[in-house]
C-alpha atoms as a PDB file:
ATOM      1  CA  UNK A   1     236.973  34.696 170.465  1.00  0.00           C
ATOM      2  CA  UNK A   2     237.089  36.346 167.185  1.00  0.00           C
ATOM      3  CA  UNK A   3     236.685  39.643 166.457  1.00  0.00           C
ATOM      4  CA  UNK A   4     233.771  41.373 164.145  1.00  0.00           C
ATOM      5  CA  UNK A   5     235.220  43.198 161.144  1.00  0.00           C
ATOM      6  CA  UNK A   6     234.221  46.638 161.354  1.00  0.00           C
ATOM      7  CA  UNK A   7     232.011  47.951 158.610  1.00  0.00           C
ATOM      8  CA  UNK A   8     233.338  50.572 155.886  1.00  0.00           C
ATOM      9  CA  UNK A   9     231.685  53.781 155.216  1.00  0.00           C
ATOM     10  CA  UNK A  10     231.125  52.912 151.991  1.00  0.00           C
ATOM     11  CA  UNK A  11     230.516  49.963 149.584  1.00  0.00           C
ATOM     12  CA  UNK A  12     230.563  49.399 146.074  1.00  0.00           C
ATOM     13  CA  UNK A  13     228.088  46.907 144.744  1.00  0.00           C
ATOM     14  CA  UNK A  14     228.057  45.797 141.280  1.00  0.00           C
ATOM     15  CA  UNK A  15     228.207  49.336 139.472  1.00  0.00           C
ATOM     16  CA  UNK A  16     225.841  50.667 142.879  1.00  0.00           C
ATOM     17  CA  UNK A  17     227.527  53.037 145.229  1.00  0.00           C
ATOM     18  CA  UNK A  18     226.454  52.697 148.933  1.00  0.00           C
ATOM     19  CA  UNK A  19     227.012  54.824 151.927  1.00  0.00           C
ATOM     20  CA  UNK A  20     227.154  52.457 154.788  1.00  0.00           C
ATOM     21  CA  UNK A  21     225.153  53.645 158.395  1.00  0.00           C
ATOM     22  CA  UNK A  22     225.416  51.141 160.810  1.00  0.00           C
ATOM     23  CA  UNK A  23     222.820  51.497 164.258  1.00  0.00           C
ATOM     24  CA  UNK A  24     222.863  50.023 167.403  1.00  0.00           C
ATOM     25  CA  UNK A  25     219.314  49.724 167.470  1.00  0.00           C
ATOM     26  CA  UNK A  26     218.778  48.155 164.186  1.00  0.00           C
ATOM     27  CA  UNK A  27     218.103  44.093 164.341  1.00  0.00           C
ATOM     28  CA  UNK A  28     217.857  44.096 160.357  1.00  0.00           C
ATOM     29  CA  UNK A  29     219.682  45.297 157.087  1.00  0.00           C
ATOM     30  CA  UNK A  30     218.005  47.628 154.729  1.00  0.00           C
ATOM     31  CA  UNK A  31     218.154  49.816 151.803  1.00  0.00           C
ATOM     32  CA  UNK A  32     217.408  52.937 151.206  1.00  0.00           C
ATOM     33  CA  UNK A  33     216.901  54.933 148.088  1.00  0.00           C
ATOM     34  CA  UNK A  34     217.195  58.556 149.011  1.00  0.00           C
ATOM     35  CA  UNK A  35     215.769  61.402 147.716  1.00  0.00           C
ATOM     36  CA  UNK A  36     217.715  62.853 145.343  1.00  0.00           C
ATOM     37  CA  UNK A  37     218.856  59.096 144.273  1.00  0.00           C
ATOM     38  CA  UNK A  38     221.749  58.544 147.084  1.00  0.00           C
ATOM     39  CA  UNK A  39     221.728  54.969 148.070  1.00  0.00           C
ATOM     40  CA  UNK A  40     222.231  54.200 151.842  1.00  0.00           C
ATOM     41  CA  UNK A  41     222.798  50.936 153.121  1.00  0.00           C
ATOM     42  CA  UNK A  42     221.825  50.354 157.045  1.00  0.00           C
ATOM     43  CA  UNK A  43     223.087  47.751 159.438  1.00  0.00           C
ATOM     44  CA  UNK A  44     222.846  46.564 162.749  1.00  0.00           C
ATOM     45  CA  UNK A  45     226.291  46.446 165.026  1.00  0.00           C
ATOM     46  CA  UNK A  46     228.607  43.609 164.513  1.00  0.00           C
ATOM     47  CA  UNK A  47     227.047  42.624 160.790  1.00  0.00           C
ATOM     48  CA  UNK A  48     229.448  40.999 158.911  1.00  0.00           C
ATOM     49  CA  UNK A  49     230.613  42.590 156.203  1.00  0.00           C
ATOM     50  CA  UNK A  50     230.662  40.155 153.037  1.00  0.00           C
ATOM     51  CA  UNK A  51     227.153  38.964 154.422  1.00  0.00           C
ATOM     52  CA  UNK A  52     226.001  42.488 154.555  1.00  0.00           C
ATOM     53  CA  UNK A  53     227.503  43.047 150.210  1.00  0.00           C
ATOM     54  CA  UNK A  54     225.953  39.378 149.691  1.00  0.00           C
ATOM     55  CA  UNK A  55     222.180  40.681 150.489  1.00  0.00           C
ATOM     56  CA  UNK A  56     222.874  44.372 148.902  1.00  0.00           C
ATOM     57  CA  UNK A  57     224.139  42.286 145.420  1.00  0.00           C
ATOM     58  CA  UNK A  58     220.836  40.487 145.484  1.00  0.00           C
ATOM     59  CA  UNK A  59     218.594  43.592 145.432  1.00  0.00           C
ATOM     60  CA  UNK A  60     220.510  45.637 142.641  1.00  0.00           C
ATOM     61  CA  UNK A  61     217.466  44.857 140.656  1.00  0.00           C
ATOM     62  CA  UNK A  62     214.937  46.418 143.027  1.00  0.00           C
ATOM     63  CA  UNK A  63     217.573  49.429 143.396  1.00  0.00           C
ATOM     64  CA  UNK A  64     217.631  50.305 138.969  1.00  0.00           C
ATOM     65  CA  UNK A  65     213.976  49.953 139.401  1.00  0.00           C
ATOM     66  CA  UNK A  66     213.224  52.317 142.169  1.00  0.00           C
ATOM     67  CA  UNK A  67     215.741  54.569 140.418  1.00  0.00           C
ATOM     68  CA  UNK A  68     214.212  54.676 137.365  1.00  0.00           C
ATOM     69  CA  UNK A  69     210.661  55.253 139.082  1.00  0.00           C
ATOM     70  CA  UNK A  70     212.992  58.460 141.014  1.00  0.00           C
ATOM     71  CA  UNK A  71     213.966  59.866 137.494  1.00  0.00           C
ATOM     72  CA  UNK A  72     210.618  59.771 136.266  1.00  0.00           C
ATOM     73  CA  UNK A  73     209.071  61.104 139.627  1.00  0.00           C
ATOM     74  CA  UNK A  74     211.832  63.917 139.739  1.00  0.00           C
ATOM     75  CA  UNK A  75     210.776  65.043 136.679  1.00  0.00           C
ATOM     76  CA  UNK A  76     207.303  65.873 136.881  1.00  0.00           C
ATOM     77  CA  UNK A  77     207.835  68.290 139.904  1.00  0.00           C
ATOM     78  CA  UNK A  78     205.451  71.133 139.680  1.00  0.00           C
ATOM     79  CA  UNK A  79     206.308  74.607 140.473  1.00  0.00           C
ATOM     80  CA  UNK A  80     204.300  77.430 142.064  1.00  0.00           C
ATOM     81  CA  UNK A  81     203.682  81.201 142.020  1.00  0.00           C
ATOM     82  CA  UNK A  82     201.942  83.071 143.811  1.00  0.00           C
ATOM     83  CA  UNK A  83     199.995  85.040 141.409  1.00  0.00           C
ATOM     84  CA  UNK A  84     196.463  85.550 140.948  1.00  0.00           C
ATOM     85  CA  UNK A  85     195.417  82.174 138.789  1.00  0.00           C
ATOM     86  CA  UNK A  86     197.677  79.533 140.267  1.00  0.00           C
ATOM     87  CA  UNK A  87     196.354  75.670 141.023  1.00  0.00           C
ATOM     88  CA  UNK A  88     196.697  74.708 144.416  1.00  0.00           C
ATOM     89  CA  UNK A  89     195.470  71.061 145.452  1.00  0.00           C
ATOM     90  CA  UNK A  90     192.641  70.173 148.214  1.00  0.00           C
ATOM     91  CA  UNK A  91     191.390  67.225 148.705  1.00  0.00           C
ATOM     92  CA  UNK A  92     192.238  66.351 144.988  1.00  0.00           C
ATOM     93  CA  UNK A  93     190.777  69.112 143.447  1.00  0.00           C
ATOM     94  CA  UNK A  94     192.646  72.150 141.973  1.00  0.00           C
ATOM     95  CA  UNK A  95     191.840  75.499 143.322  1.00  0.00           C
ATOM     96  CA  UNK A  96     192.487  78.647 142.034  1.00  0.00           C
ATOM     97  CA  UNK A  97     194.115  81.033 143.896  1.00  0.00           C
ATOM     98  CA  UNK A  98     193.213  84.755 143.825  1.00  0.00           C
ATOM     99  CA  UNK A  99     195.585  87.261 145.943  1.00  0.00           C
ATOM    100  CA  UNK A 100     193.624  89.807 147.321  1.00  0.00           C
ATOM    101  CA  UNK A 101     193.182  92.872 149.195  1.00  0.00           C
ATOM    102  CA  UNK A 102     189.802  91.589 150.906  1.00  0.00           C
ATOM    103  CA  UNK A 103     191.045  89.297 153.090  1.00  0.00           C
ATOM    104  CA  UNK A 104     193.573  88.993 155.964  1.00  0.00           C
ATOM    105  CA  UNK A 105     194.165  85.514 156.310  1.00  0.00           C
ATOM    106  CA  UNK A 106     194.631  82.520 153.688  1.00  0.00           C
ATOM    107  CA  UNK A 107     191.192  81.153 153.513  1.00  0.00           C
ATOM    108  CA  UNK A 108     188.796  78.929 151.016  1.00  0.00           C
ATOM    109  CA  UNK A 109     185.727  80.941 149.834  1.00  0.00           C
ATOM    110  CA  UNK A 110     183.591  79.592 146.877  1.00  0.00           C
ATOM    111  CA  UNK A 111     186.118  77.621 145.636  1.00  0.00           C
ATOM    112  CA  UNK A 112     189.177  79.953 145.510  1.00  0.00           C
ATOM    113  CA  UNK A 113     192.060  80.281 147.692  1.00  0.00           C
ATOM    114  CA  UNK A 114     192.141  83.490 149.000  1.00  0.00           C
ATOM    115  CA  UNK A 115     195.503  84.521 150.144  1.00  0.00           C
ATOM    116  CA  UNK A 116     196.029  88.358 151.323  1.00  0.00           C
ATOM    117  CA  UNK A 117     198.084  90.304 148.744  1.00  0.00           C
ATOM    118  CA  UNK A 118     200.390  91.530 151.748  1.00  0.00           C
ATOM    119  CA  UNK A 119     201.403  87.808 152.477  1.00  0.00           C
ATOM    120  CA  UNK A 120     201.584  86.718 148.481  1.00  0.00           C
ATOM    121  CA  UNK A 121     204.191  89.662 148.423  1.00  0.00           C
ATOM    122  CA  UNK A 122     206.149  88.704 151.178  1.00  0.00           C
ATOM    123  CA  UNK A 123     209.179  87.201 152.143  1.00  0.00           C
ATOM    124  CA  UNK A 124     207.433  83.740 152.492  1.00  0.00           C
ATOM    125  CA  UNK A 125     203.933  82.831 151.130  1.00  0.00           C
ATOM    126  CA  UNK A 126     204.327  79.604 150.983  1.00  0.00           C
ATOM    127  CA  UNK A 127     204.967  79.009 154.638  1.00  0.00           C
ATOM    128  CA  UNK A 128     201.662  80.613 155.384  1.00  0.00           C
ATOM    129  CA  UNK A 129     199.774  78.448 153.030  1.00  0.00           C
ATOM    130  CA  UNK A 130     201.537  75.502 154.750  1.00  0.00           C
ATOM    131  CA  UNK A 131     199.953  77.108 158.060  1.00  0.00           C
ATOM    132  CA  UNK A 132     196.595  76.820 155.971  1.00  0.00           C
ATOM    133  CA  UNK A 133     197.047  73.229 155.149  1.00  0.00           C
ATOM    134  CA  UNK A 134     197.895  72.409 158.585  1.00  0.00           C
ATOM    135  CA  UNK A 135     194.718  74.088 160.012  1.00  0.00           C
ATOM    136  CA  UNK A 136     192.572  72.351 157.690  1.00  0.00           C
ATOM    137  CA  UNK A 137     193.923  69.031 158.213  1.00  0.00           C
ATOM    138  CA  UNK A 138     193.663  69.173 161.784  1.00  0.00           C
ATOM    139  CA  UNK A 139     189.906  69.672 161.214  1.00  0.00           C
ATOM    140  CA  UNK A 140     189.271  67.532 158.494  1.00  0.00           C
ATOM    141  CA  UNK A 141     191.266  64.415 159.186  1.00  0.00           C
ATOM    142  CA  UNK A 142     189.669  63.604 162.681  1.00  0.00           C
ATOM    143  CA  UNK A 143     186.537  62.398 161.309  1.00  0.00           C
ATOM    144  CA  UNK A 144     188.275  60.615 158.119  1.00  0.00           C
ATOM    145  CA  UNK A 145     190.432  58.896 160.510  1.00  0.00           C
ATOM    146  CA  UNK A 146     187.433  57.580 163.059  1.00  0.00           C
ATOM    147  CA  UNK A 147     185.809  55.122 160.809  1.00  0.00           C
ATOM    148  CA  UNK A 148     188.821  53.624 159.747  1.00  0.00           C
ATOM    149  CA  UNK A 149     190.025  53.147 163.301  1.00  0.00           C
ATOM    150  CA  UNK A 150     186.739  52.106 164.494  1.00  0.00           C
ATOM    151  CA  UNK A 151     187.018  49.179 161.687  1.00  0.00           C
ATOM    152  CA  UNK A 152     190.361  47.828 162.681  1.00  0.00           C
ATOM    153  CA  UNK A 153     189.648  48.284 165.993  1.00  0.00           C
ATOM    154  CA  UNK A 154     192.947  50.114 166.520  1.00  0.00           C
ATOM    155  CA  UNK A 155     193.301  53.636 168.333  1.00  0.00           C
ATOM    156  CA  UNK A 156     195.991  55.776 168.262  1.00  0.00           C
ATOM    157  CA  UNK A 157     197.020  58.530 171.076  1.00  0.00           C
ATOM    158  CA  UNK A 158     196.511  61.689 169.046  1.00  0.00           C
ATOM    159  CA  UNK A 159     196.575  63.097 165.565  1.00  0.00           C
ATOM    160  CA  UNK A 160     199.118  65.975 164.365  1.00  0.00           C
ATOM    161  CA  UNK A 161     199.694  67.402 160.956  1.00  0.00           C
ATOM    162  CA  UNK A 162     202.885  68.364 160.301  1.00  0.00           C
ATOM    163  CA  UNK A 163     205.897  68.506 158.052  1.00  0.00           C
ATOM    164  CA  UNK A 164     207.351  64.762 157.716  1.00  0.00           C
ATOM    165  CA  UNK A 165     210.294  65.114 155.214  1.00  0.00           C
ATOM    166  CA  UNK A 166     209.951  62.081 152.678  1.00  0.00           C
ATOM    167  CA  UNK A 167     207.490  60.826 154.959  1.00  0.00           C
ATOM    168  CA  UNK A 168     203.458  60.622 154.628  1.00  0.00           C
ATOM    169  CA  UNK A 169     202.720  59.464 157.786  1.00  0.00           C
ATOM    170  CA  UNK A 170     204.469  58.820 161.032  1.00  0.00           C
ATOM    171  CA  UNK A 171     203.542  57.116 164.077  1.00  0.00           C
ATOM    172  CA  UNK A 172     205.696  58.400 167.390  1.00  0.00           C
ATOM    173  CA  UNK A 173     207.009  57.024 170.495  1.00  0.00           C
ATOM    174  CA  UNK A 174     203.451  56.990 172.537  1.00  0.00           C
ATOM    175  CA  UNK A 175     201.312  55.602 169.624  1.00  0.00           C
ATOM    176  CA  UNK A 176     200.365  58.750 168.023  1.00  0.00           C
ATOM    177  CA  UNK A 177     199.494  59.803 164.355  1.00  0.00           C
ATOM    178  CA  UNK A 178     200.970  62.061 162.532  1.00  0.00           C
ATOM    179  CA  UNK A 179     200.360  63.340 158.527  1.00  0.00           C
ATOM    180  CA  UNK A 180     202.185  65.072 156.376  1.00  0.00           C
ATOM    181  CA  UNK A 181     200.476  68.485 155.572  1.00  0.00           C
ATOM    182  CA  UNK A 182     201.022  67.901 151.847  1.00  0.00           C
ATOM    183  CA  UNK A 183     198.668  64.622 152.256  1.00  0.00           C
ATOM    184  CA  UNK A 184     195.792  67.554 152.302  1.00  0.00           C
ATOM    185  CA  UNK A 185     196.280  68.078 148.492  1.00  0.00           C
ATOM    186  CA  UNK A 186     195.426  64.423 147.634  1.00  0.00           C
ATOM    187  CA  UNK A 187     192.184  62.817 146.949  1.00  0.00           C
ATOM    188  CA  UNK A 188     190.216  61.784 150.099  1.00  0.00           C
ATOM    189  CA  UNK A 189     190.981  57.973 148.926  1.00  0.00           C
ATOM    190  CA  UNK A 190     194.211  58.205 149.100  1.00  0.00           C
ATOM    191  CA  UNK A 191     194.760  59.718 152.300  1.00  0.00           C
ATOM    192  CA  UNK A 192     192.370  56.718 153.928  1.00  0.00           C
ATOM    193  CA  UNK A 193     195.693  54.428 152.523  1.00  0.00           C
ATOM    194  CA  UNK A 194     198.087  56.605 154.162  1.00  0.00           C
ATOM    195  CA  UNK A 195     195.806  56.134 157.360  1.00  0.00           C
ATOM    196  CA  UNK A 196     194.879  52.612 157.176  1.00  0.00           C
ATOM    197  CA  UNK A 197     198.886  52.288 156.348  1.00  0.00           C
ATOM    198  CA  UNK A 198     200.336  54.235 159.406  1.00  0.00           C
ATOM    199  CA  UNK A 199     197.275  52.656 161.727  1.00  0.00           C
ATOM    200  CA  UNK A 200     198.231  48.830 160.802  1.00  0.00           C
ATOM    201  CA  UNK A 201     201.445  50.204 162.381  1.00  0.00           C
ATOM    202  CA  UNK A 202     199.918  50.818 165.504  1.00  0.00           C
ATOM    203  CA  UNK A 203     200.376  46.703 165.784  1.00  0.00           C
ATOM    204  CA  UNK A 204     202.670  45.620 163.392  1.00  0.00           C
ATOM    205  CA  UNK A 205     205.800  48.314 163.136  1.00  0.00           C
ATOM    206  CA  UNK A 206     207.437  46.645 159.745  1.00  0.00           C
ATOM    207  CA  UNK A 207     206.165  45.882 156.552  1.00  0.00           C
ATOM    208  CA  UNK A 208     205.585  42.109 156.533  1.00  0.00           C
ATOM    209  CA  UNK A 209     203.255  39.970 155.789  1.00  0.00           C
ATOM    210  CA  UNK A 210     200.863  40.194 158.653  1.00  0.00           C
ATOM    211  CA  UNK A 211     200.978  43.905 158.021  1.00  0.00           C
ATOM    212  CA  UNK A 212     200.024  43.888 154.883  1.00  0.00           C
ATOM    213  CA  UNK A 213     197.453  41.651 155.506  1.00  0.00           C
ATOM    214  CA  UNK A 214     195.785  44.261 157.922  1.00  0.00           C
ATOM    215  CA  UNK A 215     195.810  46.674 155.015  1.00  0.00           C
ATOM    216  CA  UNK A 216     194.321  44.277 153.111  1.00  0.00           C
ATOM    217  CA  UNK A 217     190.959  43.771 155.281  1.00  0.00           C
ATOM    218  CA  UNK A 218     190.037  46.748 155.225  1.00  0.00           C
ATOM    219  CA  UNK A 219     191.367  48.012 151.790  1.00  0.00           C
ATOM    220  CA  UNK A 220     190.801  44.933 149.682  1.00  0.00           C
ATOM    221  CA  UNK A 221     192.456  47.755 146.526  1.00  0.00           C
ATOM    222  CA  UNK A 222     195.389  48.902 149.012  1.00  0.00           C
ATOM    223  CA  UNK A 223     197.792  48.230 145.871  1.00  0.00           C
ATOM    224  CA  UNK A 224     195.779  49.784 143.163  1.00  0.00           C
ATOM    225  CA  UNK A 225     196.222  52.669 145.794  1.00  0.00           C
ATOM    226  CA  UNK A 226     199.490  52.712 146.758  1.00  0.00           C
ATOM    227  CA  UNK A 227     200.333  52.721 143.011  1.00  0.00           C
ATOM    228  CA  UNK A 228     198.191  55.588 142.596  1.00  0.00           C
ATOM    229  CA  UNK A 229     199.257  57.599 145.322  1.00  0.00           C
ATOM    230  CA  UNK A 230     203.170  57.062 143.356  1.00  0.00           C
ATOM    231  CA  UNK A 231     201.894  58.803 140.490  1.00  0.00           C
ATOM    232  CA  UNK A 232     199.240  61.424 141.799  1.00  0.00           C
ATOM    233  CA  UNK A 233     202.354  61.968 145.086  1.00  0.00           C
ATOM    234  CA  UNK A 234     204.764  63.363 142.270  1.00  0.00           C
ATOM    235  CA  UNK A 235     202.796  66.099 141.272  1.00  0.00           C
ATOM    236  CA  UNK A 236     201.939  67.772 144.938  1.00  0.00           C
ATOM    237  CA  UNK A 237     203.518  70.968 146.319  1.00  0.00           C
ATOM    238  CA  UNK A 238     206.002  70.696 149.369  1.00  0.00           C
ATOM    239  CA  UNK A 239     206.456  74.284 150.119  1.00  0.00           C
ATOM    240  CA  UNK A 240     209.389  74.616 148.059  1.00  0.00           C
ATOM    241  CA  UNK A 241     209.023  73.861 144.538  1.00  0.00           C
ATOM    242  CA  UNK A 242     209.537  69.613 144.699  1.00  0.00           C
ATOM    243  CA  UNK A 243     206.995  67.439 144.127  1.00  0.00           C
ATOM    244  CA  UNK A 244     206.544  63.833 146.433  1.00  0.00           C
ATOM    245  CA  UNK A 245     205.810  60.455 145.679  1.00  0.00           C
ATOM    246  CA  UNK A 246     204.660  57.743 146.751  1.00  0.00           C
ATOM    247  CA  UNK A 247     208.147  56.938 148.049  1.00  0.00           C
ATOM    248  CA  UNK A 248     208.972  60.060 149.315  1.00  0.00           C
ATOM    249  CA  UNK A 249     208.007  60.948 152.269  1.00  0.00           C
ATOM    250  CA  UNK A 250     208.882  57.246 153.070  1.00  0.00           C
ATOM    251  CA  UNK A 251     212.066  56.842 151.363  1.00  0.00           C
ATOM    252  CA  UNK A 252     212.050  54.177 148.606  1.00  0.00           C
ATOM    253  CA  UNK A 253     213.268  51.187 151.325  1.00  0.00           C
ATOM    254  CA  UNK A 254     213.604  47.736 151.267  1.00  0.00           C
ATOM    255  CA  UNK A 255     214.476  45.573 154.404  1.00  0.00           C
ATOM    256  CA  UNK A 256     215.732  41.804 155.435  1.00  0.00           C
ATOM    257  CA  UNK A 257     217.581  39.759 158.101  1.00  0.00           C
ATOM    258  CA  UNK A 258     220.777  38.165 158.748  1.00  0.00           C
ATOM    259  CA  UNK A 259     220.077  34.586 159.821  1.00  0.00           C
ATOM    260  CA  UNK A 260     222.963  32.720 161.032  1.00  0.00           C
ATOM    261  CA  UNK A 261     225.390  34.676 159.051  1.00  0.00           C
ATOM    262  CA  UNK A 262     223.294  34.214 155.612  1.00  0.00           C
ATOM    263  CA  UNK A 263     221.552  37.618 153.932  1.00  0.00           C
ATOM    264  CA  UNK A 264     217.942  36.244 154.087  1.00  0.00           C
ATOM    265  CA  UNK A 265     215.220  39.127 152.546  1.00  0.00           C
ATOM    266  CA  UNK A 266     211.944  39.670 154.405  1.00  0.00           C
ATOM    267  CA  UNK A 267     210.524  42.809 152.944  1.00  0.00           C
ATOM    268  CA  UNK A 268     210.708  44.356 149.875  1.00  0.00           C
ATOM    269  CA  UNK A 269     208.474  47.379 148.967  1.00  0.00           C
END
């Protein structure tokens, strides 16, 4: 019986530098591109190495392009003070906000964001306005989300807004949905993508073709969309000064499968 060759913890492809994670629980190879533009390479047990660098060589294209869409995403990060004036998104409109000493919460009142002059001069205003975000997702998205649900005849356990990382939306172990809280700043058509998106997972859990095709059904302009949300993503607040894309709360990824031994790719976003 021969023995699998163990997988490095690194790999240099072409001129592309990859840190190697291999999982247990992983039946396919994927890439992805991280955040701040580290490339990870993911594998399930026992992949064979020189298999594994023949399906990473053939996606250094898609790799320079999602880089280059990182550098330009990167660079259009906004950031935020919180001073009397400032543009905070909701719903895809700007809002002013106005720090005041007539108010003891964080609030919405004739179009301004009220936030209590107290809490804009504290150690941490932007975790309260997070708190805001969260409070008005949880009451806004349940009715955005029934329709869509209804249509696709697809139900998930519960709804939760919530930090997600590099993630917009999130589906957990029992089926339910969650949202990032920074989805609240975007325009009401993009965050039915993002829920038509994570609800198609409620059936199909990867990105292939039948997925896509459940998308499609009921958002025949899902791509016009999904670009969108790229470009309109990179200009939203996460609490801490960075903006997020399209690819960003999702990582940039891209995935495939090893069939007998050959690097065969299935999905590519």
């Amino acid at each position: 019986m021969s023995v699998a060759t163990a997988l490095p913890d690194t790999m240099l492809i072409g001129d592309l530098h990859f840190q190697v994670r291999e999982s247990p629980r992983r039946a396919t190879v994927g890439i992805t591109v991280d955040r701040d533009g580290a490339l990870l390479l993911h594998a399930p047990r026992q992949c064979d190495p020189e298999t594994l660098a023949t399906w990473a060589y053939t996606k250094r294209m898609w790799v320079y392009r999602k880089l280059a869409e990182k550098d330009l995403l990167l660079s259009a990060k906004p950031d935020k003070e919180f001073v009397t004036g400032e543009g905070f998104a909701y719903l895809g409109r700007s809002h002013r906000l106005l720090v005041t000493d007539d108010t003891d919460v964080v609030r919405m009142h004739r179009g301004r964001l009220l936030m209590p002059r107290r809490v804009a001069n504290g150690h941490d205003p932007g975790a309260a306005l997070i708190r805001w975000y969260r409070q008005r997702g949880h009451q806004w998205l349940p009715g955005r989300l029934k329709p869509w649900a209804m249509r696709m005849s697809l139900t998930p356990t519960g709804l939760d807004v919530r930090d997600l990382g590099y993630r917009w939306g999130s589906l957990n172990s029992s089926g339910g949905l969650n949202i990032h809280w920074a989805a609240l700043q975007l325009p009401p058509t993009l965050i039915d993508y993002i829920l038509v998106h994570e609800l198609a997972h409620l059936t199909h859990p990867q990105h292939t073709p039948a997925f896509w095709a459940t998308v499609e059904r009921v958002l025949s302009d899902y791509e016009r969309r999904k670009t969108e949300l790229l470009t309109v993503g990179a200009q939203l607040w996460l609490g801490s000064g960075s903006g997020l894309s399209a690819t960003r709360p999702q990582r940039i990824t891209a995935a495939g499968s090893l069939v007998r031994g050959e690097a065969s790719r299935q999905v590519g976003e």
